[in-house]
Protein backbone atom coordinates (compact mmCIF):
# COMPACT_ATOMS: atom_id res chain seq x y z
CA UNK A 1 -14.98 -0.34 14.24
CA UNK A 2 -12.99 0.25 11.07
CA UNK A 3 -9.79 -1.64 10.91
CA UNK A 4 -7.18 -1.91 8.53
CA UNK A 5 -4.47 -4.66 9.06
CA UNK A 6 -1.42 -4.46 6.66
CA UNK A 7 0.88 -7.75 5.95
CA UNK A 8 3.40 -9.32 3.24
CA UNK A 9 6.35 -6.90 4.37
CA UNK A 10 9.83 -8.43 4.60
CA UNK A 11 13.66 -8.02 4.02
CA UNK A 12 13.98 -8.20 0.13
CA UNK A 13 17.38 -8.25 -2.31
CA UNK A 14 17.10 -5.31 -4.52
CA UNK A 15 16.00 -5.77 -7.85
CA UNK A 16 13.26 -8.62 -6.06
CA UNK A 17 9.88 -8.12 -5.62
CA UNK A 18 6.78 -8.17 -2.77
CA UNK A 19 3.50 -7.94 -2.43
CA UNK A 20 1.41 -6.21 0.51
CA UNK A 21 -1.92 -6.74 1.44
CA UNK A 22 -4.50 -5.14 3.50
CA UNK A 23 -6.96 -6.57 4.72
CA UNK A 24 -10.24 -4.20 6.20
CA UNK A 25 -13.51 -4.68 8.38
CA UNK A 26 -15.69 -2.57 10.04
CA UNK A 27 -17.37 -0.72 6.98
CA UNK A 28 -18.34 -1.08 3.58
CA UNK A 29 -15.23 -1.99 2.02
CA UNK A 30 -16.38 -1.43 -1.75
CA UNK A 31 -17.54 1.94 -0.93
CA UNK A 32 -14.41 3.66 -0.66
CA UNK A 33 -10.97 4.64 -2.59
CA UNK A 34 -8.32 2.76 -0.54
CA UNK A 35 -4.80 4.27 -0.66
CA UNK A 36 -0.97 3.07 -0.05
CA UNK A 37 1.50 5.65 1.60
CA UNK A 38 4.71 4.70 3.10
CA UNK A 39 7.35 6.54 5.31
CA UNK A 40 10.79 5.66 5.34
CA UNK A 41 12.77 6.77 8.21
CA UNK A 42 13.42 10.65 8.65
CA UNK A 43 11.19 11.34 6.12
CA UNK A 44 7.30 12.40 5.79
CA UNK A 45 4.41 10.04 5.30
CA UNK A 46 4.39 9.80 1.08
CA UNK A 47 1.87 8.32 -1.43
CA UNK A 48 2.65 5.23 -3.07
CA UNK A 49 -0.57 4.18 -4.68
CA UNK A 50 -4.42 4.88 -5.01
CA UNK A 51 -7.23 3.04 -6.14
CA UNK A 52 -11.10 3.93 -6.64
CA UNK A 53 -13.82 1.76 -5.53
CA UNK A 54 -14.49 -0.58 -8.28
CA UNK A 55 -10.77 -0.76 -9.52
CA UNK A 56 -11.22 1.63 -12.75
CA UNK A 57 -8.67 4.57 -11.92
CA UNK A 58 -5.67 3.96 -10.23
CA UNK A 59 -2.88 6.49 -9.55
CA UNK A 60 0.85 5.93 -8.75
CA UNK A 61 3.29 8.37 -7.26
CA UNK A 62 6.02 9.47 -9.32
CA UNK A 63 8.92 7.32 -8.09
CA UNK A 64 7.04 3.71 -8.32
CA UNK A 65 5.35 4.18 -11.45
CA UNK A 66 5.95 1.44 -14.11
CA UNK A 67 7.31 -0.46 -10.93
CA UNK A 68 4.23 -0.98 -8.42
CA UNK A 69 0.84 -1.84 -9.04
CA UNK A 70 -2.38 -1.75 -7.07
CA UNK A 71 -5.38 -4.16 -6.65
CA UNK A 72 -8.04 -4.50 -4.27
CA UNK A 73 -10.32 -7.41 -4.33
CA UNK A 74 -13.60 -6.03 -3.51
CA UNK A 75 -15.10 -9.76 -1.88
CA UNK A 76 -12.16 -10.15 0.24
CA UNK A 77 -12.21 -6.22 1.52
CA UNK A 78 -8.37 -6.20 0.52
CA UNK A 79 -6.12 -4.04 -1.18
CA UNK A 80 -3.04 -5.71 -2.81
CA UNK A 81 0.13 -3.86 -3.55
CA UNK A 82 2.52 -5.06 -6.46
CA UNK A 83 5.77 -3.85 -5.57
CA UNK A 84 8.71 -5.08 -8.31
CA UNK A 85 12.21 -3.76 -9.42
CA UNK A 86 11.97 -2.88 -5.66
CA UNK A 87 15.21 -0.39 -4.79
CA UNK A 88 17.20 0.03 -1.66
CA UNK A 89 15.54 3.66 -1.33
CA UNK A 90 12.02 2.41 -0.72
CA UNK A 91 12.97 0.40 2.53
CA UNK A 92 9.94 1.80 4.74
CA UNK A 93 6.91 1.28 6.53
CA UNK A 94 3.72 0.84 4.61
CA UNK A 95 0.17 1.80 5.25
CA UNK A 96 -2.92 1.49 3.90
CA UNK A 97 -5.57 4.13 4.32
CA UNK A 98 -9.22 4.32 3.44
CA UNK A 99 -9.62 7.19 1.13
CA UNK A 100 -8.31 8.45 -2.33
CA UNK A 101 -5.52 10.32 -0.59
CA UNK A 102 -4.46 10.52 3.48
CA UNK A 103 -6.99 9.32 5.47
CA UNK A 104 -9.16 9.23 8.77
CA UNK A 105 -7.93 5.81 9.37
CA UNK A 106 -4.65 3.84 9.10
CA UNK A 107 -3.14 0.54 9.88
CA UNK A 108 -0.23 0.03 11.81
CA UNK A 109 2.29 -0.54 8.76
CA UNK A 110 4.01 -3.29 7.34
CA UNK A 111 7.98 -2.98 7.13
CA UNK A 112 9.95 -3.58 4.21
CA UNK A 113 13.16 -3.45 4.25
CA UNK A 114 15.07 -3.84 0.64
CA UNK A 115 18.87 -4.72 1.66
CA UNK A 116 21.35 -7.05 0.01
């Protein structure tokens, strides 16, 4: 069955950086968009990142662009996140999905939690 396990969250100083991975099985990893959201409490489920199948158009949403980048290694079945400059706001839970935008399947989330 498909599965999608996220990892690399953490309590981070602001200003620092992370990186999240996701690691999926179950299905043809390189034939699919793969997608970051994140929730923070309180708030709705929001769209960090996107990334097609072979890695040639990404998309960012508008508060982490310049600051996040996307990856996905296509032999490993993982999607990376790149998460830098990170600010106190973003402390959330972070998911990856298997499409371009919300998906049929999720992981259970990875917390990060940017304090000082």
């Amino acid at each position: 069955q498909v599965q999608l396990v996220e990892s690399g969250g953490g309590l981070v100083q602001p200003g620092g950086s992370l990186t999240l991975s996701c690691e999926a099985s179950g299905f043809t990893y390189s034939a699919y968009h793969m997608s970051w959201y994140r929730q923070a409490p309180g708030k709705e489920r929001e769209l960090v990142a996107s990334i097609s199948k072979f890695s040639d158009v990404t998309r960012y949403g508008g508060s982490v662009k310049g600051r996040f980048t996307i990856s996905r290694d296509n032999d490993k079945s993982t999607v990376y996140l790149q998460m830098n400059e990170l600010k106190s706001e973003v402390g959330a839970v972070y998911y990856c999905t298997r499409a371009w935008g919300p998906g049929e399947y999720w992981g259970r989330g990875t917390q990060v939690t940017v304090s000082s």
